[in-house]
PDB file of N, CA and C in Angstrom:
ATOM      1  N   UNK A   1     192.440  65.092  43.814  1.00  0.00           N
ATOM      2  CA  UNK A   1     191.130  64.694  44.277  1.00  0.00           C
ATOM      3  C   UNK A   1     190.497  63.700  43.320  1.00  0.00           C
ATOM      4  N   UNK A   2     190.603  63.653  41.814  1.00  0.00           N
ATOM      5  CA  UNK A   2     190.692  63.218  41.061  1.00  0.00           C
ATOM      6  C   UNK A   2     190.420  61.561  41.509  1.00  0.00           C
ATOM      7  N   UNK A   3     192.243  61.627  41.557  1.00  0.00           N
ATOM      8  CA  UNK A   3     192.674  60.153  41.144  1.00  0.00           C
ATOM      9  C   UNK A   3     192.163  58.934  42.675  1.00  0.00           C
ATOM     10  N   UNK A   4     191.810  60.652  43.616  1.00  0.00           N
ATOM     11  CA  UNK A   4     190.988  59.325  45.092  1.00  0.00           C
ATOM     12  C   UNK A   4     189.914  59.130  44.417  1.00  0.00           C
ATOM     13  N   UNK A   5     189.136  59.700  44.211  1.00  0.00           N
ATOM     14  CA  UNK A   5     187.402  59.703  43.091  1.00  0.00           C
ATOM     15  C   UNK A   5     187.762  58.466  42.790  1.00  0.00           C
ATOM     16  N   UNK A   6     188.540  58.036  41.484  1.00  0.00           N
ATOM     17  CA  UNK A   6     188.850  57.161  41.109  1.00  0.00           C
ATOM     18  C   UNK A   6     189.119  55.436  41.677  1.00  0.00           C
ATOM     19  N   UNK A   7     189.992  55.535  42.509  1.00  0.00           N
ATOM     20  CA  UNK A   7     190.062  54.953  43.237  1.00  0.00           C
ATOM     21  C   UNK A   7     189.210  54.344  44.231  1.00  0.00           C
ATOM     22  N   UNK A   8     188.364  55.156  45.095  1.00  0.00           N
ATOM     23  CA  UNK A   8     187.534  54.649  45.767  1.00  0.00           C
ATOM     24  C   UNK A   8     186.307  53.997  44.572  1.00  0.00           C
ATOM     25  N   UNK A   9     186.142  54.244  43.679  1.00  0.00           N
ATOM     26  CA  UNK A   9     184.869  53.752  42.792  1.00  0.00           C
ATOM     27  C   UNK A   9     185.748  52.593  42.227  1.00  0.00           C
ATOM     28  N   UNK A  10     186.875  52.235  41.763  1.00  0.00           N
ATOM     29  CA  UNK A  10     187.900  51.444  41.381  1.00  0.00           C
ATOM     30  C   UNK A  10     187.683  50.327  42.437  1.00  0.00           C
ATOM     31  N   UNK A  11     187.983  50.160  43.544  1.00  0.00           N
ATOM     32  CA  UNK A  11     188.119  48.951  44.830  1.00  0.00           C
ATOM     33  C   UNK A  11     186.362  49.187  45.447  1.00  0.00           C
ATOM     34  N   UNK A  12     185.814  49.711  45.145  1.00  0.00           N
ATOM     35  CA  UNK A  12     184.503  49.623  45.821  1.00  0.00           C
ATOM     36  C   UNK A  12     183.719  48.358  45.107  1.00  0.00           C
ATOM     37  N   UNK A  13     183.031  47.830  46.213  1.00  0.00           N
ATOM     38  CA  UNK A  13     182.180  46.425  45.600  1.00  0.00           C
ATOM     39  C   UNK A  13     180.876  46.840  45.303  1.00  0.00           C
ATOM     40  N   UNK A  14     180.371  45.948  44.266  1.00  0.00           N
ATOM     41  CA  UNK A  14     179.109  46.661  43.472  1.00  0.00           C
ATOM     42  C   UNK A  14     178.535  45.182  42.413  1.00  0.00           C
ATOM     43  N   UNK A  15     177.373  44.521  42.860  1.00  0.00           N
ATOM     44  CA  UNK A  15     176.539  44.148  42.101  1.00  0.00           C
ATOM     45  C   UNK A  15     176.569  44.449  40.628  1.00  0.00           C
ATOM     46  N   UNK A  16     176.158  45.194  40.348  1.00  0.00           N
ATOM     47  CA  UNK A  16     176.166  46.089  39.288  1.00  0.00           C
ATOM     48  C   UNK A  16     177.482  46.273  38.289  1.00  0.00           C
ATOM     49  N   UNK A  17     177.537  45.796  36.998  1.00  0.00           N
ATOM     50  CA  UNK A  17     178.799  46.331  36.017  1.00  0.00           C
ATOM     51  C   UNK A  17     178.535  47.789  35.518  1.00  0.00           C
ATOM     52  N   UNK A  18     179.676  48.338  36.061  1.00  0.00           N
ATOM     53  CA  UNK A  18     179.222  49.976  35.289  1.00  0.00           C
ATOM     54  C   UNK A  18     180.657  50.278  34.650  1.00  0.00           C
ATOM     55  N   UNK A  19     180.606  51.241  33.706  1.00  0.00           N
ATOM     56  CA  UNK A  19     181.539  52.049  33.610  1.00  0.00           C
ATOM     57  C   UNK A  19     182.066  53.102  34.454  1.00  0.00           C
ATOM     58  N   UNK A  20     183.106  53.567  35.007  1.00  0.00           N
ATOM     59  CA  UNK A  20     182.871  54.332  36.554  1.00  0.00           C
ATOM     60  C   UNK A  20     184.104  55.678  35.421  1.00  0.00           C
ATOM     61  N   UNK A  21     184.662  55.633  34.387  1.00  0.00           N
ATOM     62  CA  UNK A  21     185.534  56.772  33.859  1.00  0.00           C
ATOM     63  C   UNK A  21     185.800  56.557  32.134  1.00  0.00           C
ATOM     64  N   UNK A  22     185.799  57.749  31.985  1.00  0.00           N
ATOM     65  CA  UNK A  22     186.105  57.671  30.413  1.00  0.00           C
ATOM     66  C   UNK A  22     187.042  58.816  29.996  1.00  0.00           C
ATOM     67  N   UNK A  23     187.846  58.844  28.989  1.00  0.00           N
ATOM     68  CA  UNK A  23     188.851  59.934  28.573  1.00  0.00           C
ATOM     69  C   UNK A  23     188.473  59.516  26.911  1.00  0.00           C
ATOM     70  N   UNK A  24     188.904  60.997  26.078  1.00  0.00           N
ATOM     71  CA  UNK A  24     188.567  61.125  24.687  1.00  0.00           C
ATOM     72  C   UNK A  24     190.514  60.410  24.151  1.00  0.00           C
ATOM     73  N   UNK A  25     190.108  59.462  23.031  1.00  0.00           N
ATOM     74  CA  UNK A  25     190.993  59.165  22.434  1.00  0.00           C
ATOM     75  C   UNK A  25     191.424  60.067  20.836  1.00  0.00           C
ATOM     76  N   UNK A  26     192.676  59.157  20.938  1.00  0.00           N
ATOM     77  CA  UNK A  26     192.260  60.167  19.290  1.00  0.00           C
ATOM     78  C   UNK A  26     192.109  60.055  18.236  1.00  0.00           C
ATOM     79  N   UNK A  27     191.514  58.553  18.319  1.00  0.00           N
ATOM     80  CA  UNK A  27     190.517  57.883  17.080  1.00  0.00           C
ATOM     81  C   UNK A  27     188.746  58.318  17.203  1.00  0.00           C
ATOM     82  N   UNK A  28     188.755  59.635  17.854  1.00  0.00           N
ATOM     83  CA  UNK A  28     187.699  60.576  17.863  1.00  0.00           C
ATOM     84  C   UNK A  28     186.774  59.664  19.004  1.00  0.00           C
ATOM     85  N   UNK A  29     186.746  58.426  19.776  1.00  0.00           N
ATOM     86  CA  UNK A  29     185.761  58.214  21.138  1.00  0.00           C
ATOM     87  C   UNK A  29     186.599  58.348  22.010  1.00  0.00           C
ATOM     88  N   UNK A  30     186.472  57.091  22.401  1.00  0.00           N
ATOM     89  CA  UNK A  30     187.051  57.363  24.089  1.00  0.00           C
ATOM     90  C   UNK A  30     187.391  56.143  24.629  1.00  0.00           C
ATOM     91  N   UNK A  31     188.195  55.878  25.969  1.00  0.00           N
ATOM     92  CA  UNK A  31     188.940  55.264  26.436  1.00  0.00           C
ATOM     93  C   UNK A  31     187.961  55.044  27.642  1.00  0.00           C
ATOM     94  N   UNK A  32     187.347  53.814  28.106  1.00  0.00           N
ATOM     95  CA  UNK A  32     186.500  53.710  29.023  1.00  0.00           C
ATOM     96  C   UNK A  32     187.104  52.607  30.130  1.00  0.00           C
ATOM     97  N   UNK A  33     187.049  52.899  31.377  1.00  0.00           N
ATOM     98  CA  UNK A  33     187.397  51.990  32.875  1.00  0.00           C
ATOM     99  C   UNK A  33     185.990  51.953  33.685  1.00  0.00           C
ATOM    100  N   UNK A  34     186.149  50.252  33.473  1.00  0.00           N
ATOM    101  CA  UNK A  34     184.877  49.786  34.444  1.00  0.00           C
ATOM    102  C   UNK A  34     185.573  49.219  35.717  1.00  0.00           C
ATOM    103  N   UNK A  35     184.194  48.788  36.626  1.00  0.00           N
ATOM    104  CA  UNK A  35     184.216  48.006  37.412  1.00  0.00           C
ATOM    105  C   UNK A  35     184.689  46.687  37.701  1.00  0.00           C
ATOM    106  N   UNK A  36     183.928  46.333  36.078  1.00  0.00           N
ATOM    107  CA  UNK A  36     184.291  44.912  35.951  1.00  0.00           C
ATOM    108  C   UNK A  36     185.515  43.579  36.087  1.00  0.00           C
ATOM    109  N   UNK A  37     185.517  43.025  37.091  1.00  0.00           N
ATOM    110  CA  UNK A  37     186.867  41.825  36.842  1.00  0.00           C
ATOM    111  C   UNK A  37     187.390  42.047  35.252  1.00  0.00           C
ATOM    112  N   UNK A  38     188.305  41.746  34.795  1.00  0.00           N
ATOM    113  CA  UNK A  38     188.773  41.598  33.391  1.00  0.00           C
ATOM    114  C   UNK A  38     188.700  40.276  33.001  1.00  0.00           C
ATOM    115  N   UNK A  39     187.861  40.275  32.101  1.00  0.00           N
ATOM    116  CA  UNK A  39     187.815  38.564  31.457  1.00  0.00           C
ATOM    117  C   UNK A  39     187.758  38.797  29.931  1.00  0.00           C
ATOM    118  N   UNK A  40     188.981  38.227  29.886  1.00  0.00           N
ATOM    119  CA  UNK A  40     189.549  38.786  28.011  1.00  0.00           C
ATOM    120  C   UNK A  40     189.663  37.150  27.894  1.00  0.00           C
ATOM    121  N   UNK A  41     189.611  37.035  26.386  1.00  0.00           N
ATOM    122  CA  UNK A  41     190.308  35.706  25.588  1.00  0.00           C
ATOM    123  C   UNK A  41     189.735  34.460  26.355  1.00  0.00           C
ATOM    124  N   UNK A  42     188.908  34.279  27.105  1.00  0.00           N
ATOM    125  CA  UNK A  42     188.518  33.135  27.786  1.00  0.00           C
ATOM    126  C   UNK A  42     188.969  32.940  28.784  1.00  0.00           C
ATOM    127  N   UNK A  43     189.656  34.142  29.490  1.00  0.00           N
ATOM    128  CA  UNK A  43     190.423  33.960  31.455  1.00  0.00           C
ATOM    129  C   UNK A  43     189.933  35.114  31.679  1.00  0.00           C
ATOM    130  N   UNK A  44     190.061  34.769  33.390  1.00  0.00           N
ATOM    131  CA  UNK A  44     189.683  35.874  34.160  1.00  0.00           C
ATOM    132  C   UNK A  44     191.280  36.047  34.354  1.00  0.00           C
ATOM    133  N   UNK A  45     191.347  37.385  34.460  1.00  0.00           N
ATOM    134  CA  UNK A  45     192.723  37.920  35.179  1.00  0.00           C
ATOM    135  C   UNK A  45     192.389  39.164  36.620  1.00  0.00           C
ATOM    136  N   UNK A  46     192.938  38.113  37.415  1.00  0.00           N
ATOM    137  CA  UNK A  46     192.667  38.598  38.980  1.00  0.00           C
ATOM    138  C   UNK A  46     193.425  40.080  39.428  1.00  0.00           C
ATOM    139  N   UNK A  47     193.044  40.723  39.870  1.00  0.00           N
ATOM    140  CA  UNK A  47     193.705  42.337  40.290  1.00  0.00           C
ATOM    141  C   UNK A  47     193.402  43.308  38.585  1.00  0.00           C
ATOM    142  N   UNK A  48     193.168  42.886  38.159  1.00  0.00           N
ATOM    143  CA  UNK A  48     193.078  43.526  36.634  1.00  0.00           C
ATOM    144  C   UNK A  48     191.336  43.955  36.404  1.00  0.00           C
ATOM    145  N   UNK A  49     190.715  44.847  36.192  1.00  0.00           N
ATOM    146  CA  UNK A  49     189.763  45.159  35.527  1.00  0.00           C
ATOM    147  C   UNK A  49     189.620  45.510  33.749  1.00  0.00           C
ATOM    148  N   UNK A  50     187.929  45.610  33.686  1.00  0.00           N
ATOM    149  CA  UNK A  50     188.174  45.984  32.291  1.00  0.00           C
ATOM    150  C   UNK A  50     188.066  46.930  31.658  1.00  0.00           C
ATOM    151  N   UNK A  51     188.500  47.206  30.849  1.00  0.00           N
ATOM    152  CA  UNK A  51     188.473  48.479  29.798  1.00  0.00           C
ATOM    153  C   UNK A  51     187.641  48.457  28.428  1.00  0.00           C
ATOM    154  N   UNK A  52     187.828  49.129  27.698  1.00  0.00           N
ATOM    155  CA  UNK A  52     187.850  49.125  26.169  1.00  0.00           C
ATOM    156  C   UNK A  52     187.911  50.554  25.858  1.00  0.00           C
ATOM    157  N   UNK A  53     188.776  50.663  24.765  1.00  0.00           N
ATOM    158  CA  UNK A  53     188.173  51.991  23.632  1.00  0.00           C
ATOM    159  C   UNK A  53     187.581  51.814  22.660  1.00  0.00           C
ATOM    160  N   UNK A  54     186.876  52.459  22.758  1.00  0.00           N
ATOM    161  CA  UNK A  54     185.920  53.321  21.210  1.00  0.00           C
ATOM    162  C   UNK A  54     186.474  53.953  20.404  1.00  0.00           C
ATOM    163  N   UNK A  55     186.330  53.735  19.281  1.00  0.00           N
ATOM    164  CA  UNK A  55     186.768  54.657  18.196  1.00  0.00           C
ATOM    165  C   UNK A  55     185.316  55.718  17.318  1.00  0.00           C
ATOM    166  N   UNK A  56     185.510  56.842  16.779  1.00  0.00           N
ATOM    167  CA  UNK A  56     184.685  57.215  16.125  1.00  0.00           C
ATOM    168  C   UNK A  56     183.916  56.710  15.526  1.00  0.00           C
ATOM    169  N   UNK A  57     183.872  55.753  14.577  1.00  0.00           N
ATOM    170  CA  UNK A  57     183.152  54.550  13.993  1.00  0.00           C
ATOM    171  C   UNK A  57     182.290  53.385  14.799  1.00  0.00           C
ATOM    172  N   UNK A  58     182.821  53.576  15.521  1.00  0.00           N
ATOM    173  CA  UNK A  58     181.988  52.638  16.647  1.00  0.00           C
ATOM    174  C   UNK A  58     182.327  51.158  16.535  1.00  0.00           C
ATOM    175  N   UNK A  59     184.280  50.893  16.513  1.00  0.00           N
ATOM    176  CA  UNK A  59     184.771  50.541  16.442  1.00  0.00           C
ATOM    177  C   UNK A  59     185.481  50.233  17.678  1.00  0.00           C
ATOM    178  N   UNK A  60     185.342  48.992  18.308  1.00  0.00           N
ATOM    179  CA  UNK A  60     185.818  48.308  19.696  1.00  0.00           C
ATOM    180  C   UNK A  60     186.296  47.195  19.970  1.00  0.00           C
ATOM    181  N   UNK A  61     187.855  47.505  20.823  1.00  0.00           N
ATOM    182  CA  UNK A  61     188.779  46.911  21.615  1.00  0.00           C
ATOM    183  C   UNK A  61     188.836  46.653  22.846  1.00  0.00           C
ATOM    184  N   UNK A  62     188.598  45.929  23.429  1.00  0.00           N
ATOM    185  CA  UNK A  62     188.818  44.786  24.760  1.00  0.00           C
ATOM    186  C   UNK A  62     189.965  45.542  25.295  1.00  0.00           C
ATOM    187  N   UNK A  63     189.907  45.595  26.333  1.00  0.00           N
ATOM    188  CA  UNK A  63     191.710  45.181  27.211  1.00  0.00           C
ATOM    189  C   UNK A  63     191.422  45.144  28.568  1.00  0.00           C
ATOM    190  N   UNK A  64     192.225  45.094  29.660  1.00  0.00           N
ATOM    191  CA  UNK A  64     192.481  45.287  30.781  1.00  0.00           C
ATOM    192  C   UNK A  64     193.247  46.510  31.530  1.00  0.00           C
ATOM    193  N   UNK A  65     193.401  46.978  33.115  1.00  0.00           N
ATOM    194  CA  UNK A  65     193.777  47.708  33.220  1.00  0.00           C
ATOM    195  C   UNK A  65     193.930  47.407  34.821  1.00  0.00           C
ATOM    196  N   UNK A  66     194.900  48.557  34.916  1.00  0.00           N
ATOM    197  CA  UNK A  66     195.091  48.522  36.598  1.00  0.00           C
ATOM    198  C   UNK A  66     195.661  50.318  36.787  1.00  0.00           C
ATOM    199  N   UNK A  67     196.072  50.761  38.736  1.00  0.00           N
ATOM    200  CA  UNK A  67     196.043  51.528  38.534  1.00  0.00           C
ATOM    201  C   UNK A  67     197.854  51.788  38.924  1.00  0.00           C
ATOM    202  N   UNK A  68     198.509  52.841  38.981  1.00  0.00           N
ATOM    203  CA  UNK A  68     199.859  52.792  39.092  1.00  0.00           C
ATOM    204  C   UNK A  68     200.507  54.153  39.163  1.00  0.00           C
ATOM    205  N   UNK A  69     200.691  54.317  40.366  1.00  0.00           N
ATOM    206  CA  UNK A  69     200.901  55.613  40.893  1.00  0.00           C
ATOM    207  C   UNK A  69     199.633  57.081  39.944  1.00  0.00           C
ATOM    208  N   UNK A  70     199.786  57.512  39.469  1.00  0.00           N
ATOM    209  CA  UNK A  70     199.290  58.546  38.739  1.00  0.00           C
ATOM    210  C   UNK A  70     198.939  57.991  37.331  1.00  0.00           C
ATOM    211  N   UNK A  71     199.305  57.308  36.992  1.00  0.00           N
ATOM    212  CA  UNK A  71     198.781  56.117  35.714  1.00  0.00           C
ATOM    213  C   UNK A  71     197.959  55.190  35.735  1.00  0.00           C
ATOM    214  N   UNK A  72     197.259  54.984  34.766  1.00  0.00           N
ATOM    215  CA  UNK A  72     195.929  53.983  34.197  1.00  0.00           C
ATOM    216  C   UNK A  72     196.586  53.232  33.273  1.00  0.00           C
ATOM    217  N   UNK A  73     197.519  52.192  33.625  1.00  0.00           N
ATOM    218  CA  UNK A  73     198.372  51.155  32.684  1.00  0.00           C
ATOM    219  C   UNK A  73     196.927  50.051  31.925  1.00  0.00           C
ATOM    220  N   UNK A  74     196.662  50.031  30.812  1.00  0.00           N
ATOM    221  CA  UNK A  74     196.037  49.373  30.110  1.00  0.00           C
ATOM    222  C   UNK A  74     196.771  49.075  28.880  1.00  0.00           C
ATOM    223  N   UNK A  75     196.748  47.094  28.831  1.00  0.00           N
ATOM    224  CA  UNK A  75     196.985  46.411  27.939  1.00  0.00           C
ATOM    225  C   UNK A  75     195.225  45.979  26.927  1.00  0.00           C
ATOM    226  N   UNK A  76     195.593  46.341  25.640  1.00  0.00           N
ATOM    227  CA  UNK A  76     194.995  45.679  24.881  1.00  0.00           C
ATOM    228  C   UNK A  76     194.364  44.262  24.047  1.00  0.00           C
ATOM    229  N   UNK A  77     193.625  43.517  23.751  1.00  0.00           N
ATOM    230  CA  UNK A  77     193.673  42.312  23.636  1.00  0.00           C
ATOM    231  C   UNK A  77     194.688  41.886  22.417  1.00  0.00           C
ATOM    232  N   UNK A  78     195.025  43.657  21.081  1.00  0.00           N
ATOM    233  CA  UNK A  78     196.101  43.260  20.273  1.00  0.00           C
ATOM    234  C   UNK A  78     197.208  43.019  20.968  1.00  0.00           C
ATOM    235  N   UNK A  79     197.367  43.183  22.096  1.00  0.00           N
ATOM    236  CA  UNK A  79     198.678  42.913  22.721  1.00  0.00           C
ATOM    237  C   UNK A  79     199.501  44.143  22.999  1.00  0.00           C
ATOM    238  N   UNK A  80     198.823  45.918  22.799  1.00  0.00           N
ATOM    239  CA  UNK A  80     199.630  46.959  22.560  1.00  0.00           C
ATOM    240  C   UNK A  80     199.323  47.296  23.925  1.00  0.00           C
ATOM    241  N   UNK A  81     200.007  48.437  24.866  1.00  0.00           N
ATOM    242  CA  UNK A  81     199.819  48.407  25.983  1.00  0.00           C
ATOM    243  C   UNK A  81     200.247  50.291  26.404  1.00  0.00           C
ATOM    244  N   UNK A  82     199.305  50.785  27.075  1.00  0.00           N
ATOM    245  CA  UNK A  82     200.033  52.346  27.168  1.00  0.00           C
ATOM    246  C   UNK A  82     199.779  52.333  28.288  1.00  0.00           C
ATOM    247  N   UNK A  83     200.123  53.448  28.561  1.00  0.00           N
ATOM    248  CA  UNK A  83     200.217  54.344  30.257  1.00  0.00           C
ATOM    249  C   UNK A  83     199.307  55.514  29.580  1.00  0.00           C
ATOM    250  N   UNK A  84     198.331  55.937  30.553  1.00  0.00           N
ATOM    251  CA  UNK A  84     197.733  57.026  30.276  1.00  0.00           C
ATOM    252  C   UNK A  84     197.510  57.633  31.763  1.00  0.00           C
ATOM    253  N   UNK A  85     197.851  58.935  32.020  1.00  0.00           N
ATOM    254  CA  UNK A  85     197.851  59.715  32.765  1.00  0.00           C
ATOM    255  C   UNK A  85     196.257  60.020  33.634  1.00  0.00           C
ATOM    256  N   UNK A  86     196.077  59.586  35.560  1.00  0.00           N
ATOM    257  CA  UNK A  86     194.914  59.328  35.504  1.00  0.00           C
ATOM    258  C   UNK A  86     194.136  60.749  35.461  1.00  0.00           C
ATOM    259  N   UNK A  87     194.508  61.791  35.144  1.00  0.00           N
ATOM    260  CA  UNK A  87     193.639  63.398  35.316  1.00  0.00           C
ATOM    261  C   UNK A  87     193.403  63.400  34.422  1.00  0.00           C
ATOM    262  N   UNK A  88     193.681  62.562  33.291  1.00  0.00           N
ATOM    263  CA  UNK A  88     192.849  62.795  32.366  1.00  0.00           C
ATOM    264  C   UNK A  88     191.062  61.935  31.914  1.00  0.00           C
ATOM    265  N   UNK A  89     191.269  61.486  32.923  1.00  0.00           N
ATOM    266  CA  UNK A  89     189.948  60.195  32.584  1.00  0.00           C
ATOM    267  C   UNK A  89     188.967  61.307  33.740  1.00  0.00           C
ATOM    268  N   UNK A  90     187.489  61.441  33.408  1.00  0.00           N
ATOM    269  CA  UNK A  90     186.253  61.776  33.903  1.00  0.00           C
ATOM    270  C   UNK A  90     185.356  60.710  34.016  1.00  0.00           C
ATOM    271  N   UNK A  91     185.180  61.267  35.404  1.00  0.00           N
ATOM    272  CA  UNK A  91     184.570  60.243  36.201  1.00  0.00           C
ATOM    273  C   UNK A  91     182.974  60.206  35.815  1.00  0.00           C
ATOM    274  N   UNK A  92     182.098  59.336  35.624  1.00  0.00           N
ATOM    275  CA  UNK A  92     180.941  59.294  35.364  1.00  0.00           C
ATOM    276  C   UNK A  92     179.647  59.083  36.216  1.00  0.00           C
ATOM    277  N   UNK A  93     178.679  59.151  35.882  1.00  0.00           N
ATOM    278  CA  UNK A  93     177.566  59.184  37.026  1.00  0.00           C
ATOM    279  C   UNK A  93     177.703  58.052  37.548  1.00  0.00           C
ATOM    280  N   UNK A  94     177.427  58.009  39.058  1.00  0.00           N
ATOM    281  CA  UNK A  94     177.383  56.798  39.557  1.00  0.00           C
ATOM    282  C   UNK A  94     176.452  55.931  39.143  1.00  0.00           C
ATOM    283  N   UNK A  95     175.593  55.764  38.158  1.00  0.00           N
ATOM    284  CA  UNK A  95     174.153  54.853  37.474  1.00  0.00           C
ATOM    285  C   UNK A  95     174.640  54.636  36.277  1.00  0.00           C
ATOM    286  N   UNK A  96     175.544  55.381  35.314  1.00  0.00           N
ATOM    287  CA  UNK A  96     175.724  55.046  34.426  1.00  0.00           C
ATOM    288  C   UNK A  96     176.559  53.463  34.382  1.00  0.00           C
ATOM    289  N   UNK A  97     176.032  53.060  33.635  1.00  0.00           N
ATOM    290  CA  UNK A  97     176.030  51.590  33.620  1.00  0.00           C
ATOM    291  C   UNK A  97     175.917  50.519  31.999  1.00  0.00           C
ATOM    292  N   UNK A  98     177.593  49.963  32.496  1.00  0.00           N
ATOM    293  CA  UNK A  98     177.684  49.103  31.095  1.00  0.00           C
ATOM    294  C   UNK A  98     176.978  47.897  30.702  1.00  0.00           C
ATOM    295  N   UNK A  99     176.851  48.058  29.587  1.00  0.00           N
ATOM    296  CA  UNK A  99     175.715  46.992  28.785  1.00  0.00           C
ATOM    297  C   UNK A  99     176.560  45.945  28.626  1.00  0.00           C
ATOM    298  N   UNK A 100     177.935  45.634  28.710  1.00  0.00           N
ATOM    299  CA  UNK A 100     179.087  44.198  29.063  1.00  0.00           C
ATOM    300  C   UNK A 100     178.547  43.781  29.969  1.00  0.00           C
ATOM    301  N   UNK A 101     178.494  41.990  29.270  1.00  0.00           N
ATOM    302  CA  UNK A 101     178.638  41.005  30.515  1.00  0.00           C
ATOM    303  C   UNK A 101     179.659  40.408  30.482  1.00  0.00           C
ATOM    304  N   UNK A 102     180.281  40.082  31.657  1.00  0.00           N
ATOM    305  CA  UNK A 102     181.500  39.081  31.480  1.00  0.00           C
ATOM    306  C   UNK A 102     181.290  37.596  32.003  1.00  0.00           C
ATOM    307  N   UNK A 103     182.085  36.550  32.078  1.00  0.00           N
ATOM    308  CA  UNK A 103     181.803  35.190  32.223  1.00  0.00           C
ATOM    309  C   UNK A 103     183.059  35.172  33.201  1.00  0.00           C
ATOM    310  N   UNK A 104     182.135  35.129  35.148  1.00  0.00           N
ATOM    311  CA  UNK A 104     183.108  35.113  35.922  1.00  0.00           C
ATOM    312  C   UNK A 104     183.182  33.361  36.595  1.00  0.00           C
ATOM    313  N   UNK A 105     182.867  32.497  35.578  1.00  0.00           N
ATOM    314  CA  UNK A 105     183.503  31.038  36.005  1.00  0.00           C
ATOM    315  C   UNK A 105     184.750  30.530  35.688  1.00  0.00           C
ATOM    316  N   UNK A 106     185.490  31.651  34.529  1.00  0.00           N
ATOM    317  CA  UNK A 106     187.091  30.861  34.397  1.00  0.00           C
ATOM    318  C   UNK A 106     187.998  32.306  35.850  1.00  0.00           C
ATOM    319  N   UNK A 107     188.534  31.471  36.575  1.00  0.00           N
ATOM    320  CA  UNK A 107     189.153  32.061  37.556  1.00  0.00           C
ATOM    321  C   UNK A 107     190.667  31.762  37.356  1.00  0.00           C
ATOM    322  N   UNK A 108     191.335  31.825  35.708  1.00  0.00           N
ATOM    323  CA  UNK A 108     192.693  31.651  35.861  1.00  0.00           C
ATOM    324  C   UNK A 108     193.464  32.787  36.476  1.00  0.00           C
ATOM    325  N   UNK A 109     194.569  32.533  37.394  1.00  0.00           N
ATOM    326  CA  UNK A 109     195.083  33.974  37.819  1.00  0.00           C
ATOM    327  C   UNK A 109     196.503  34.235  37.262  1.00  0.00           C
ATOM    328  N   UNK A 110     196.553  34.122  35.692  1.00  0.00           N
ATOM    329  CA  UNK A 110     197.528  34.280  34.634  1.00  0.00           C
ATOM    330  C   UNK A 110     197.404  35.549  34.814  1.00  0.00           C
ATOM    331  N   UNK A 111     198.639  36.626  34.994  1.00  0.00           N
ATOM    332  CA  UNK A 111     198.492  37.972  34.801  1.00  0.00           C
ATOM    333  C   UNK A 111     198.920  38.336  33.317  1.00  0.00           C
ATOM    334  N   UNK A 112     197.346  38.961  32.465  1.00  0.00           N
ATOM    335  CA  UNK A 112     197.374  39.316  31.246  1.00  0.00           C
ATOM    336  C   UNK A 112     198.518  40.175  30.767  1.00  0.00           C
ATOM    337  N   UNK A 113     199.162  41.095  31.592  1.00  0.00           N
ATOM    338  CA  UNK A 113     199.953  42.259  31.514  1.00  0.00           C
ATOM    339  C   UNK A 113     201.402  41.485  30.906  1.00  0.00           C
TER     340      UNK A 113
END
């Protein structure tokens, strides 16, 4: 039930940039999936949204993400890339809402992955 939750808030269109899921990492924050197109490094990358983790320190990494059978495949902007299992990510209020803006005028459709 989960990973439809997910999904439908994942492909749903929305004005609004939010964070729609988050999972605890184990640099003590968390692993967060938005709404947002993914626009890393100065491109947009098309079918890809964005991510980032948090670290305890309040220490933050960029990446992208997509979804893949039962997996949340997210590449990093260091270039490191995992599979994380999607039952583990909690879904968040539908208002909660990220303070990222992104810059949706570069429309390259280079796939970051």
């Amino acid at each position: 039930m989960k990973k439809i939750l997910l999904l439908c808030i994942f492909f749903s269109a929305s004005a609004v940039a939010k964070d729609v899921a988050v999972m605890p990492n184990r640099a003590g924050g968390g692993v967060v999936l938005t709404n947002e197109d993914c626009y890393l490094k100065g491109k947009n990358y098309e079918g890809l949204k964005r991510s980032y983790a948090v670290a305890n320190g309040g220490q933050t990494i960029d990446g992208c993400f997509y979804l893949e059978n039962d997996f949340v495949v997210m590449g990093y902007e260091d270039g490191t890339k995992y599979r994380y299992p999607i039952a583990q990510f909690q879904l968040l209020e539908k208002d909660h809402q990220s303070g990222h803006k992104t810059d949706p005028s570069d429309k390259d459709s280079k796939n970051y992955m």
